[in-house]
C-alpha atoms as a PDB file:
ATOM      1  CA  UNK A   1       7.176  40.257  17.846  1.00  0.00           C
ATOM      2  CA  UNK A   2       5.979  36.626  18.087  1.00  0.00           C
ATOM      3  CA  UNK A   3       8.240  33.474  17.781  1.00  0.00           C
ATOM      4  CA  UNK A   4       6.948  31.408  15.261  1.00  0.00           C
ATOM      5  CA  UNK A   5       8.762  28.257  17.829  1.00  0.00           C
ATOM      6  CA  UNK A   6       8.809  28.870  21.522  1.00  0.00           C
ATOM      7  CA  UNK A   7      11.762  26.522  22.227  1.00  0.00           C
ATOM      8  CA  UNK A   8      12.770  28.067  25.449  1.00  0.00           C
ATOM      9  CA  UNK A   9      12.637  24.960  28.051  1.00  0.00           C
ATOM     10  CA  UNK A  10      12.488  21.967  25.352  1.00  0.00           C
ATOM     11  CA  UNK A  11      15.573  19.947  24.908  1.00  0.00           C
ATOM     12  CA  UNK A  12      16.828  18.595  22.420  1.00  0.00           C
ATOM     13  CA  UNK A  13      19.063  15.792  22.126  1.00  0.00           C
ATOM     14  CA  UNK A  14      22.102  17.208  24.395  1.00  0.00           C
ATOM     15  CA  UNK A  15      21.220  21.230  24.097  1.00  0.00           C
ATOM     16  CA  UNK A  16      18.111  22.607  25.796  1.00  0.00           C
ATOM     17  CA  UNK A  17      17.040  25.547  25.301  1.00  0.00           C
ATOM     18  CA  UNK A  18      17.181  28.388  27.377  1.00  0.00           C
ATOM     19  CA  UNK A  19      16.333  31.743  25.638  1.00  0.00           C
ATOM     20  CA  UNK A  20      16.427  33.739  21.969  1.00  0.00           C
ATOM     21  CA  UNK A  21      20.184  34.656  21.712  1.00  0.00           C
ATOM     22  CA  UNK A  22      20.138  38.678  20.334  1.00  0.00           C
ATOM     23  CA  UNK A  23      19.399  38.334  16.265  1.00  0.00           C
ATOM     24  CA  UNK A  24      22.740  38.365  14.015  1.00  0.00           C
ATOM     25  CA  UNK A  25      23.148  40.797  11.555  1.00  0.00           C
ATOM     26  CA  UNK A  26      22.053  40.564   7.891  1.00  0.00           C
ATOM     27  CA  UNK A  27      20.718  36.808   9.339  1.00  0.00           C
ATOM     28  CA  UNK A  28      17.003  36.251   9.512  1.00  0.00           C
ATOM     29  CA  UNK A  29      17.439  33.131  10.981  1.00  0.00           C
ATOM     30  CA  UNK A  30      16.618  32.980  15.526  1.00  0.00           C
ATOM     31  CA  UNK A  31      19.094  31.832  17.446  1.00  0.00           C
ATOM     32  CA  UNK A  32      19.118  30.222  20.528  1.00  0.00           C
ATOM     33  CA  UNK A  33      21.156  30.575  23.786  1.00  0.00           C
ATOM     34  CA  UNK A  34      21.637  27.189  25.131  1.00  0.00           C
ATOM     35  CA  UNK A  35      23.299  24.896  27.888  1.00  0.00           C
ATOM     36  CA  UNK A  36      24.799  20.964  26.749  1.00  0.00           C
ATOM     37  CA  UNK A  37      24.624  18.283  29.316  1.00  0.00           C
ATOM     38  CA  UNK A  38      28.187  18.394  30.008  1.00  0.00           C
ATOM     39  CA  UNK A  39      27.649  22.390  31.355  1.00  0.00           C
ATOM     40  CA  UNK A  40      28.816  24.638  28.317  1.00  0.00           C
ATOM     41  CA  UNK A  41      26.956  27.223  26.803  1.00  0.00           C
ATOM     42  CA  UNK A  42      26.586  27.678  23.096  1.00  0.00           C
ATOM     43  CA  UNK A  43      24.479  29.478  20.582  1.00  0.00           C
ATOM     44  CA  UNK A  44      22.254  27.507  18.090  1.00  0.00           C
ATOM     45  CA  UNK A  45      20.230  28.529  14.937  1.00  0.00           C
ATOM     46  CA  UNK A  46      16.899  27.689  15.874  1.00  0.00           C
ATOM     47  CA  UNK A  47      15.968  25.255  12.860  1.00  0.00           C
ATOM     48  CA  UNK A  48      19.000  23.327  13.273  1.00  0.00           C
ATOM     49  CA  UNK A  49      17.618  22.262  17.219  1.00  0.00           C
ATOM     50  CA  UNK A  50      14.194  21.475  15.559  1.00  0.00           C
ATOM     51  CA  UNK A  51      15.383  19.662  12.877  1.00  0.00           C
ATOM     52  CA  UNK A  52      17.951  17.518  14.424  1.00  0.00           C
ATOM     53  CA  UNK A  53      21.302  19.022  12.943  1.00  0.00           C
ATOM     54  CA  UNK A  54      22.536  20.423  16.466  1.00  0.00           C
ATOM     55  CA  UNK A  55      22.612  17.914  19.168  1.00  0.00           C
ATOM     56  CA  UNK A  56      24.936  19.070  21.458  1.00  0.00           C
ATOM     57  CA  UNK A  57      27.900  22.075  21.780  1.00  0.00           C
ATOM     58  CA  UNK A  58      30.459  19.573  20.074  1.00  0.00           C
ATOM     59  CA  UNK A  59      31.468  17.662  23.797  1.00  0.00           C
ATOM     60  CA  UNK A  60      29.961  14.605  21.773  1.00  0.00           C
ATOM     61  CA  UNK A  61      32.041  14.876  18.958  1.00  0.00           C
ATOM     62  CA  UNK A  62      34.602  12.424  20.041  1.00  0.00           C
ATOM     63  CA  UNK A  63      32.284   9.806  21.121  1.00  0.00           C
ATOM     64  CA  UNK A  64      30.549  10.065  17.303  1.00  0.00           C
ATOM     65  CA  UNK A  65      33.746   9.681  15.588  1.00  0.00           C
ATOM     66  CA  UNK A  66      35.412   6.346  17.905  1.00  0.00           C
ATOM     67  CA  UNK A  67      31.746   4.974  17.244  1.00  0.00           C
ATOM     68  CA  UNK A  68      32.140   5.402  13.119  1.00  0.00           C
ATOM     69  CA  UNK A  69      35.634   3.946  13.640  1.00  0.00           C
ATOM     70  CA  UNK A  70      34.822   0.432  15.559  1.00  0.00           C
ATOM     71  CA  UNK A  71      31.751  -0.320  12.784  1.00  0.00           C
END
């Protein structure tokens, strides 16, 4: 089978990419196995890395919310 997005390699925001993560069941979607800046290692639905919805394994979260707080 060919992936429609090669994303193995390409980073994205905090996550890059490493390889396709085994395919969930009853779940078309292609999931990715992949490693944050801060070392962790998490598994990410494909479209949300492309897209922009999954930036990094939730290490970041913190940092988002103080920021919303101070404005």
């Amino acid at each position: 089978m060919t992936l429609k997005f090669d994303l193995a390699g390409q980073t994205f925001s905090f996550l890059t990419a490493i390889d396709r993560a085994p395919r969930k069941a009853n779940n078309p979607a292609t999931f990715w196995n992949c490693i944050c800046i801060c070392g962790a290692k998490t598994v990410v639905d494909g479209t949300k890395l492309r897209c922009g919805r999954a930036g990094s394994c939730g290490c970041r979260k913190g940092e988002r919310i103080s920021e919303k707080v101070k404005t």
